[in-house]
Protein backbone atom coordinates (compact mmCIF):
# COMPACT_ATOMS: atom_id res chain seq x y z
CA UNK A 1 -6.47 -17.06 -19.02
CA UNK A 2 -6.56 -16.37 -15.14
CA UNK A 3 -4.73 -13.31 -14.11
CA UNK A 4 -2.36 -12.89 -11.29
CA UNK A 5 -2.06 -9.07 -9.73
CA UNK A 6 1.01 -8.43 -8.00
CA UNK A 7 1.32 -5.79 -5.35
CA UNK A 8 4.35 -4.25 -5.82
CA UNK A 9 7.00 -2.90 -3.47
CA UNK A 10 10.25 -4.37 -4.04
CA UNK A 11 12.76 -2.03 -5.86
CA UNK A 12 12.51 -4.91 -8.94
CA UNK A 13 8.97 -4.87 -9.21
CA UNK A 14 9.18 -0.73 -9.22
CA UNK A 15 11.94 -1.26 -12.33
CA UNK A 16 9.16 -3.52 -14.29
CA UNK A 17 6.65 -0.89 -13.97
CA UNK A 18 8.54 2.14 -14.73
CA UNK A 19 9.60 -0.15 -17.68
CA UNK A 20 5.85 -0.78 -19.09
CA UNK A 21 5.20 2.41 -18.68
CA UNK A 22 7.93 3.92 -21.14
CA UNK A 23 6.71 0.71 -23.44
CA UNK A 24 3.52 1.19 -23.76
CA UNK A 25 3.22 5.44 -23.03
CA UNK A 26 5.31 6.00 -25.67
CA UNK A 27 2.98 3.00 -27.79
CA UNK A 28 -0.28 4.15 -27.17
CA UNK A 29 -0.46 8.22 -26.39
CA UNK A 30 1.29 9.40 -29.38
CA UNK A 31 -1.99 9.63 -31.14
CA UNK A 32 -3.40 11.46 -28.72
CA UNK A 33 -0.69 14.07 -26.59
CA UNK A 34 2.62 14.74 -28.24
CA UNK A 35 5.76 12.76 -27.46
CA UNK A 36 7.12 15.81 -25.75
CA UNK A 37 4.10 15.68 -23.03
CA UNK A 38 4.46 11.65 -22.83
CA UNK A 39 8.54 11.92 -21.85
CA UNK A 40 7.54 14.74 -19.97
CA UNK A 41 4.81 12.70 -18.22
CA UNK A 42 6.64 9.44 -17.80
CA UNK A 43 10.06 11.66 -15.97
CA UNK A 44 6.95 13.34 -13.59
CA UNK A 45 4.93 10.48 -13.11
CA UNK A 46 6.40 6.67 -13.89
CA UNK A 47 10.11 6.83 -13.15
CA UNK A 48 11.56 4.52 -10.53
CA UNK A 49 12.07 7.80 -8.06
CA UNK A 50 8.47 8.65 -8.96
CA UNK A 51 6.81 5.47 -8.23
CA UNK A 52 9.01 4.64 -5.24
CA UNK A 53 7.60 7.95 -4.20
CA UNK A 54 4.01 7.50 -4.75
CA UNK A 55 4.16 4.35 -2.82
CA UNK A 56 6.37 4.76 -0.27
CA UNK A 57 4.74 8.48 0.61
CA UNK A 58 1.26 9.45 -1.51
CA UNK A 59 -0.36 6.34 -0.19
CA UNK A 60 -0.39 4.93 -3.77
CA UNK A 61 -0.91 0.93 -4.50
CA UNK A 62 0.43 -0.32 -7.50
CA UNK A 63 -0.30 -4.28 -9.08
CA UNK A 64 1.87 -5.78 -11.78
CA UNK A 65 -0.87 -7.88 -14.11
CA UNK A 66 0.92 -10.92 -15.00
CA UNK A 67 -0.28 -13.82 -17.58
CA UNK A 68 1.63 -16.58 -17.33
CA UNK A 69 4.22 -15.39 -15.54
CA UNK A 70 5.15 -12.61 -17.42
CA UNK A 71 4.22 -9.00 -17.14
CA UNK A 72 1.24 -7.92 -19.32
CA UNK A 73 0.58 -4.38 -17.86
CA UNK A 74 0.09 -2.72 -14.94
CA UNK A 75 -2.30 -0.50 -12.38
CA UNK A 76 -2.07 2.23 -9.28
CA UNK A 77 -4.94 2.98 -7.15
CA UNK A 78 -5.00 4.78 -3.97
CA UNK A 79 -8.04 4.78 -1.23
CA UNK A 80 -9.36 8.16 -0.71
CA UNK A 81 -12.54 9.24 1.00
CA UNK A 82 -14.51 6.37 0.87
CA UNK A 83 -13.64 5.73 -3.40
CA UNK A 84 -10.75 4.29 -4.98
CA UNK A 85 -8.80 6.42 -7.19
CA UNK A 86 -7.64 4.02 -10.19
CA UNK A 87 -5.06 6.78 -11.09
CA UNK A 88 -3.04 4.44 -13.47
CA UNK A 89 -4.67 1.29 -15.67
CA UNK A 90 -2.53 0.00 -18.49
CA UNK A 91 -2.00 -3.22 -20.75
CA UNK A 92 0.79 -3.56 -23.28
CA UNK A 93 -0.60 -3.75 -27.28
CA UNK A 94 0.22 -7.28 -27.89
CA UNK A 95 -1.64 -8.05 -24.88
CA UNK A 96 -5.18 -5.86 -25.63
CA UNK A 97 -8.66 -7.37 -26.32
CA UNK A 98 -8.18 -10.55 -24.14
CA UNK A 99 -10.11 -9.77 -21.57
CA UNK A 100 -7.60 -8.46 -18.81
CA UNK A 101 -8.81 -5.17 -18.20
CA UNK A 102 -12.15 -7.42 -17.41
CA UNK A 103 -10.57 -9.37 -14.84
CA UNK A 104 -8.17 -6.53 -13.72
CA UNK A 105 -11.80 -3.72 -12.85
CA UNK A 106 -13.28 -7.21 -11.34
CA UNK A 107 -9.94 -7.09 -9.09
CA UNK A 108 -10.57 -3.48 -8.31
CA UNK A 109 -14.36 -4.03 -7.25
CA UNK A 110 -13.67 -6.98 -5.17
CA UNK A 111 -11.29 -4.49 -3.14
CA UNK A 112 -13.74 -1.92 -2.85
CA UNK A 113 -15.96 -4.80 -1.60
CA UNK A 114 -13.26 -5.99 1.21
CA UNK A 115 -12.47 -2.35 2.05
CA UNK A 116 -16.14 -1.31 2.13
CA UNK A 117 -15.36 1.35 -0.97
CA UNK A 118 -18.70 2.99 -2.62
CA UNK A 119 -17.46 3.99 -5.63
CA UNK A 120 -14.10 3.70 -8.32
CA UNK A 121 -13.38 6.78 -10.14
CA UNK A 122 -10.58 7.89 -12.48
CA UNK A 123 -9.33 10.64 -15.02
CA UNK A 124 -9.39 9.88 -18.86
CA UNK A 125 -8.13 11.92 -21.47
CA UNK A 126 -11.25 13.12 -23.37
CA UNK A 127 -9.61 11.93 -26.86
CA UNK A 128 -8.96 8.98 -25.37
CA UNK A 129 -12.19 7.18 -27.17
CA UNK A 130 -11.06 3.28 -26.76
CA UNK A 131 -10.67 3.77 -23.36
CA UNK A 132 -13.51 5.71 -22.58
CA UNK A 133 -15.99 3.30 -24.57
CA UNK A 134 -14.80 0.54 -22.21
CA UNK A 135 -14.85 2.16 -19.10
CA UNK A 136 -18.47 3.31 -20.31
CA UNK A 137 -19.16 -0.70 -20.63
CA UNK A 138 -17.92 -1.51 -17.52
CA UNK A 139 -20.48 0.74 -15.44
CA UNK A 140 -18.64 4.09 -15.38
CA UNK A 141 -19.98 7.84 -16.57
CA UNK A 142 -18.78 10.66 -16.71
CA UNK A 143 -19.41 12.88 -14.10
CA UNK A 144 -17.63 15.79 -14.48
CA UNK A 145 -14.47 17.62 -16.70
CA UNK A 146 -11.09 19.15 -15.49
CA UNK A 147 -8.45 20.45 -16.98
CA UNK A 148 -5.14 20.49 -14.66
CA UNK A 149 -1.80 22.39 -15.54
CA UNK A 150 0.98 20.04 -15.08
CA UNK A 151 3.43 21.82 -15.29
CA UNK A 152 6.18 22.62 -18.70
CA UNK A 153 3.44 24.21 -20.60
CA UNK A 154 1.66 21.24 -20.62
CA UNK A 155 -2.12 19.91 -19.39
CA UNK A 156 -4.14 17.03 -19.09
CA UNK A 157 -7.39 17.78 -20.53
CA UNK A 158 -9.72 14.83 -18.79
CA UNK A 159 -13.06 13.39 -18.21
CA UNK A 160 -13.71 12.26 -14.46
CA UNK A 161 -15.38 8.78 -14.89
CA UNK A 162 -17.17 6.99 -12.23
CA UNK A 163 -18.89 3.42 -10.78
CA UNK A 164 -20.66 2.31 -8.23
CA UNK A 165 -19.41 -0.41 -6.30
CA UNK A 166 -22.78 -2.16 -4.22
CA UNK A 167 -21.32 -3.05 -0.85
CA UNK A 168 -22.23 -6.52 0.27
């Protein structure tokens, strides 16, 4: 059940993601934000143009997470001050409780490791409970709360988690 993460920069590989992300958005948010702020969210943030943008120009890395040669979900990180941001981490339903997002944070701390990174933090919606109880197993806390206007009336009302990566 090895995992293969493919950095992504060819227009194709930008089409897959924008793809999961509409899948499994629209899948797994509806209990939590409405399905106005998840359209809204997708055109802002995981559209081809927006993607293309965020690598090509915010510094942004994004991996495909492939099982067996097919797509299984997807992540976006992007080095900042020492940390990585993981500003996007997501598996499709059919593909949940197998492990990947195991191997897939192991991925992330072995680049912190290579790139000499202290720490991985992220944003999680705070009703987001699933998510946060695994990023709690996997080392992270919360460290702090924000609420940021994104624009359309909307906001994303999130916990900042956090890990410690030991450099070598």
């Amino acid at each position: 059940m090895k995992l293969m993460f493919l950095h992504v920069n060819a227009a194709k590989e930008i089409a897959e993601v924008a793809r999961l992300a509409a899948e499994i958005w629209r899948e797994y948010y509806v209990s939590i934000i409405t399905i106005e702020q998840i359209d809204y969210m997708i055109g802002k943030f995981q559209e081809v143009p927006a993607i293309t943008d965020q690598i090509y120009h915010q510094g942004y890395e994004y991996y495909l997470i492939h099982h067996d040669n097919s797509a299984v979900g997807y992540m976006s990180a992007r080095q900042e001050e020492g940390k990585l941001f993981l500003s996007k981490f997501y598996i499709g339903k059919e593909h949940r409780g197998h492990s990947y997002a195991s191997q897939a944070l192991a991925f992330l701390e072995q680049l912190c490791k290579d790139r000499n990174l202290s720490h991985i933090w992220l944003t999680v919606n705070r009703h987001n409970e699933s998510s946060i109880a695994i990023y709690e197993k996997k080392g992270f806390r919360t460290v702090r709360e924000q609420i940021v206007d994104i624009g359309n009336g909307f906001v994303m009302d999130d916990f900042i988690m956090e890990k410690e990566i030991p450099v070598p």
